[in-house]
N, C-alpha and C. Protein backbone atom coordinates (compact mmCIF):
# COMPACT_ATOMS: atom_id res chain seq x y z
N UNK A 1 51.82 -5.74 105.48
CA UNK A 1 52.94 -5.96 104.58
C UNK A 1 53.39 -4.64 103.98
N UNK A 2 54.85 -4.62 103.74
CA UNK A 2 55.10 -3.55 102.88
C UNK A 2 55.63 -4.03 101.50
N UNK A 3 55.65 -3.24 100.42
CA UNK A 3 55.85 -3.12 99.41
C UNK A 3 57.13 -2.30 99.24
N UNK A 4 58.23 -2.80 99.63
CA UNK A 4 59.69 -2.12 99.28
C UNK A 4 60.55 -1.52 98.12
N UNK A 5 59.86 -1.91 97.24
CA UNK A 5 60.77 -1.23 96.09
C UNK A 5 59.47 -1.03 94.58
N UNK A 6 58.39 0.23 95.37
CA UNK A 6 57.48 0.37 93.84
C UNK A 6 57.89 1.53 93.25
N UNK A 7 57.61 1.28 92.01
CA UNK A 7 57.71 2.46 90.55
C UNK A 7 56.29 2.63 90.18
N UNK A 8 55.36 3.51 90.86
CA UNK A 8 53.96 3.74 90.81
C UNK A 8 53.90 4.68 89.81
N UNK A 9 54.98 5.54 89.36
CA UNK A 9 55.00 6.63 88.24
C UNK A 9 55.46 5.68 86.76
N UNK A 10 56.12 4.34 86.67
CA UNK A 10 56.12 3.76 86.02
C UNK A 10 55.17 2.68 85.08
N UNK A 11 54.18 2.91 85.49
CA UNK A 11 52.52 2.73 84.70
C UNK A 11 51.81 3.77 84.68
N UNK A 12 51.00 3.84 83.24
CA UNK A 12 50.17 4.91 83.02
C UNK A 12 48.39 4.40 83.37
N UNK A 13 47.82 4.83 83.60
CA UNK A 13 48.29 6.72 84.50
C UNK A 13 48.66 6.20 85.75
N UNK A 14 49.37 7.24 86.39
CA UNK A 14 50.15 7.15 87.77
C UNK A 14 48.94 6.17 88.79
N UNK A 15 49.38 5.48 89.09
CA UNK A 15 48.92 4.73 90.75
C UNK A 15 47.32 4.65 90.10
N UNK A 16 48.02 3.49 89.19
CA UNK A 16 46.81 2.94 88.27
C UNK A 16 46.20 2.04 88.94
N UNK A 17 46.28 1.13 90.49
CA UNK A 17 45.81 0.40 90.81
C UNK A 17 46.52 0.28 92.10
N UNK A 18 46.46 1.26 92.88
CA UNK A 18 46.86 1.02 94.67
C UNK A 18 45.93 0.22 95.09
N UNK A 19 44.81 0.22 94.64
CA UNK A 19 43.81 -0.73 95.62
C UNK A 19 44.20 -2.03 95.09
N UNK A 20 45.08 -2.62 93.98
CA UNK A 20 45.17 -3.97 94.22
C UNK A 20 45.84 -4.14 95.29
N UNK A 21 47.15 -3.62 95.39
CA UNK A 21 48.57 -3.55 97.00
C UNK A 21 47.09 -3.88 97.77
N UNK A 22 46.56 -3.64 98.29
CA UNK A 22 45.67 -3.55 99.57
C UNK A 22 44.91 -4.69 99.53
N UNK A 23 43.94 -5.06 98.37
CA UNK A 23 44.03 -5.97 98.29
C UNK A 23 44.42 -7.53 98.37
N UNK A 24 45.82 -7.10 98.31
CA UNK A 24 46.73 -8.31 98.61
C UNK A 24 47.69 -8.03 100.07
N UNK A 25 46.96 -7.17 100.93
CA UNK A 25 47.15 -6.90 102.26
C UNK A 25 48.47 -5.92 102.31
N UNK A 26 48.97 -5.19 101.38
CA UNK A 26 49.73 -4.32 101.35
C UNK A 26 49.34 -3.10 101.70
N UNK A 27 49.85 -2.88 103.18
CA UNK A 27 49.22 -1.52 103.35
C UNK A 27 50.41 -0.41 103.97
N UNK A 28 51.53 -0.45 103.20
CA UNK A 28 52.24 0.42 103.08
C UNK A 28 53.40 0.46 101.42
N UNK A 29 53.49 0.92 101.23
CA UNK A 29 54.31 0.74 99.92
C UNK A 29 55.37 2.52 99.76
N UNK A 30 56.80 1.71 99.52
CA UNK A 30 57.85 2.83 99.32
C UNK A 30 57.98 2.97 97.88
N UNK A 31 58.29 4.43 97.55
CA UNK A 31 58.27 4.00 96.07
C UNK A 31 60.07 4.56 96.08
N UNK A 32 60.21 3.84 94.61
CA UNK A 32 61.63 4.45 94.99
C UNK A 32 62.22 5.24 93.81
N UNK A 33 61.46 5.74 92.82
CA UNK A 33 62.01 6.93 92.25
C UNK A 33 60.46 7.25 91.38
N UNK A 34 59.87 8.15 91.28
CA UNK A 34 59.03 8.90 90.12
C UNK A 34 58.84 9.81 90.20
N UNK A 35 57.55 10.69 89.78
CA UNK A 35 57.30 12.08 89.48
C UNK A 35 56.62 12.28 90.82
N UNK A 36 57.19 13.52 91.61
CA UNK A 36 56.90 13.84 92.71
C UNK A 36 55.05 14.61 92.92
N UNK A 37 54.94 15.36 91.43
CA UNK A 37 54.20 16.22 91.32
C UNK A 37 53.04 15.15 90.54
N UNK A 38 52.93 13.83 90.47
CA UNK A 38 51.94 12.86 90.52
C UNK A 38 52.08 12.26 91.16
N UNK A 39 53.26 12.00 92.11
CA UNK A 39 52.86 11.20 93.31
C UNK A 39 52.40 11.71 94.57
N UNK A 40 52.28 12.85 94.65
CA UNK A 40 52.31 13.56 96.01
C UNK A 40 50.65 13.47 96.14
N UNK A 41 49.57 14.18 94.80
CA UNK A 41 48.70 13.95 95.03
C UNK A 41 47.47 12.76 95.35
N UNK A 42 48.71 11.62 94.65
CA UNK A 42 48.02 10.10 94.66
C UNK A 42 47.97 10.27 96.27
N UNK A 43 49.29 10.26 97.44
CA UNK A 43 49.14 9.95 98.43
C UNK A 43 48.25 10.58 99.29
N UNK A 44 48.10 12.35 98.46
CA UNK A 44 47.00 12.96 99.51
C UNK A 44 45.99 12.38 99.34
N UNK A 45 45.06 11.85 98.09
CA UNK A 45 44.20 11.60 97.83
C UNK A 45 43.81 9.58 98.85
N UNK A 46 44.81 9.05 98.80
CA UNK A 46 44.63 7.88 99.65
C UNK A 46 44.36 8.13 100.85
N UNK A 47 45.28 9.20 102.02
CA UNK A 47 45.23 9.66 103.06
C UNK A 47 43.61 10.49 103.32
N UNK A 48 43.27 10.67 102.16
CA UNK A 48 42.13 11.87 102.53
C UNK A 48 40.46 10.69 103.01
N UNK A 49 41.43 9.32 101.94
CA UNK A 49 40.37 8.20 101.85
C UNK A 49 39.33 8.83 100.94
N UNK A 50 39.62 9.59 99.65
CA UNK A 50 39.15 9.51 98.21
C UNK A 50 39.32 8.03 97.39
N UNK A 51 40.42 7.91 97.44
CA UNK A 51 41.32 6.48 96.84
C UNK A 51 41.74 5.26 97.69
N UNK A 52 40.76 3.71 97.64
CA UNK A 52 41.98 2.88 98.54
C UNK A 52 43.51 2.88 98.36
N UNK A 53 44.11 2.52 99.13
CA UNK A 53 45.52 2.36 98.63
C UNK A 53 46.72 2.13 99.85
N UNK A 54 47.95 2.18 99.56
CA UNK A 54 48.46 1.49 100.71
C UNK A 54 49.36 3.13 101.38
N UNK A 55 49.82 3.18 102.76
CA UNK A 55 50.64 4.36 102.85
C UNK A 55 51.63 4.19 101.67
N UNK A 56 51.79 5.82 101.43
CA UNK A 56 53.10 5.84 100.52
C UNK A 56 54.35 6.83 100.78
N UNK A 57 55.48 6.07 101.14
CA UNK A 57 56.61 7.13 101.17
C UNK A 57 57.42 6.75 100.18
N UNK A 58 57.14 8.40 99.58
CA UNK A 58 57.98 8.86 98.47
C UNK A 58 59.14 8.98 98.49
N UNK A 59 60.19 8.67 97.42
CA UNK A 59 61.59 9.22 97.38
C UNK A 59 61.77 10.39 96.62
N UNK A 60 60.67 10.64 95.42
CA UNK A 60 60.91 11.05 94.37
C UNK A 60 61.78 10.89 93.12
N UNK A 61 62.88 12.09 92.91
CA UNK A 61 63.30 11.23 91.23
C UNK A 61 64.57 10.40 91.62
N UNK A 62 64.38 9.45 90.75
CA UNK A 62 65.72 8.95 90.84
C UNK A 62 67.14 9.27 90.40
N UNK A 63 68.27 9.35 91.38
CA UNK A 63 69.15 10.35 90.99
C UNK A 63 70.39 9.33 90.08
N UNK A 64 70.92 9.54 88.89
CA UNK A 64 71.93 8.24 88.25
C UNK A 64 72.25 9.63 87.01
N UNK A 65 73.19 8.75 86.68
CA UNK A 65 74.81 9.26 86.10
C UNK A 65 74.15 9.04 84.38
N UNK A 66 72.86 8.89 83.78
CA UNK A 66 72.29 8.94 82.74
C UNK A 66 70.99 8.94 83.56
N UNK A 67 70.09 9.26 82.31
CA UNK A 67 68.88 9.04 82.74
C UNK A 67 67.94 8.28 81.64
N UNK A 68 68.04 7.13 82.38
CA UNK A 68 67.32 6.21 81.60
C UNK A 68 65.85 6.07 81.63
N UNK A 69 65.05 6.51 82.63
CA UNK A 69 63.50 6.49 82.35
C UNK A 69 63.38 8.37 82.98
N UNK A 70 61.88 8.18 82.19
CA UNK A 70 61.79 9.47 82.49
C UNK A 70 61.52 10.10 83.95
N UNK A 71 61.68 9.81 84.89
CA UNK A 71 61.28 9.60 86.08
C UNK A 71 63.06 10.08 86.32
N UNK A 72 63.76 9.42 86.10
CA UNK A 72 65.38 9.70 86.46
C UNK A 72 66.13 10.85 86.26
N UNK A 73 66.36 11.77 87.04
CA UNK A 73 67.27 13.37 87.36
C UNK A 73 69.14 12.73 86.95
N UNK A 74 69.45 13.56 85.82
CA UNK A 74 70.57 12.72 85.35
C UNK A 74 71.58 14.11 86.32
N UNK A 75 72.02 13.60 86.74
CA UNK A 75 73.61 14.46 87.80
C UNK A 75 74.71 14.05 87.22
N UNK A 76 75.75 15.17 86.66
CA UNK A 76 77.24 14.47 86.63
C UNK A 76 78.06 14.88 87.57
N UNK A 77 78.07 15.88 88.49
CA UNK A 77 78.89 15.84 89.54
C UNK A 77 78.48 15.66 91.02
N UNK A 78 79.10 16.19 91.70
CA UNK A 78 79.01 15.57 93.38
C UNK A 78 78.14 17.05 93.62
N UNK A 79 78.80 17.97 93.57
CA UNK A 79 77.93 19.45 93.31
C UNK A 79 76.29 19.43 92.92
N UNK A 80 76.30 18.84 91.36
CA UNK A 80 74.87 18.31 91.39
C UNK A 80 74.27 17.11 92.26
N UNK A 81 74.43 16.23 91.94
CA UNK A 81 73.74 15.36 93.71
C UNK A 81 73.79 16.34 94.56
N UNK A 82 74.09 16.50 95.56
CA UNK A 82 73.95 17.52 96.81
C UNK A 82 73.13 18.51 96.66
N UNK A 83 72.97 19.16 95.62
CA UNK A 83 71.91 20.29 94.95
C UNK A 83 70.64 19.39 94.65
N UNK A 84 70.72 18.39 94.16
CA UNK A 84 69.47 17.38 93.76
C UNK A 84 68.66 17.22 94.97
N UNK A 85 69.57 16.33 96.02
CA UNK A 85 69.65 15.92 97.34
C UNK A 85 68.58 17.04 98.34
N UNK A 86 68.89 18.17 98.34
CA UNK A 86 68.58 19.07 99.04
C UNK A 86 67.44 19.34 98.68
N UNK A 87 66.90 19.32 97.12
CA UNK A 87 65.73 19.78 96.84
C UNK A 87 65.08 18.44 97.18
């Protein structure tokens, strides 16, 4: 099963419980916006098989026209997206 739309940077502390997803036979999960620089190591650390947990592909931050959680990169022009985008 996959897990299509997680916010793993949205509980403290980050990827407070990947081994439940797996648990419940989830063994891939997308996340779709958080902190790159706590999620990157959650996934090395699953991949290394330190941590159960399910694959994870990252999007990183979420890109919107305010920024409503802290996880969210606020852009007001097309210039910024594309600069966001790239990084």
């Amino acid at each position: 099963l996959w897990e299509m739309h997680a916010h793993l940077a949205a509980v403290a502390p980050v990827g407070r419980a990947p081994e439940h997803l797996v648990g419940h036979g989830v063994l891939h999960a997308r996340d779709m916006g958080g902190f790159l620089d706590q999620l990157q190591p959650l996934r090395e650390a699953i991949r290394r098989g330190d941590r159960v947990g399910p694959d994870l592909v990252l999007a990183g931050p979420t890109l919107n026209s305010e920024q409503l959680a802290p996880f969210h990169r606020k852009v007001a022009t097309a210039d910024e997206a594309r600069a966001a985008v790239r990084e």
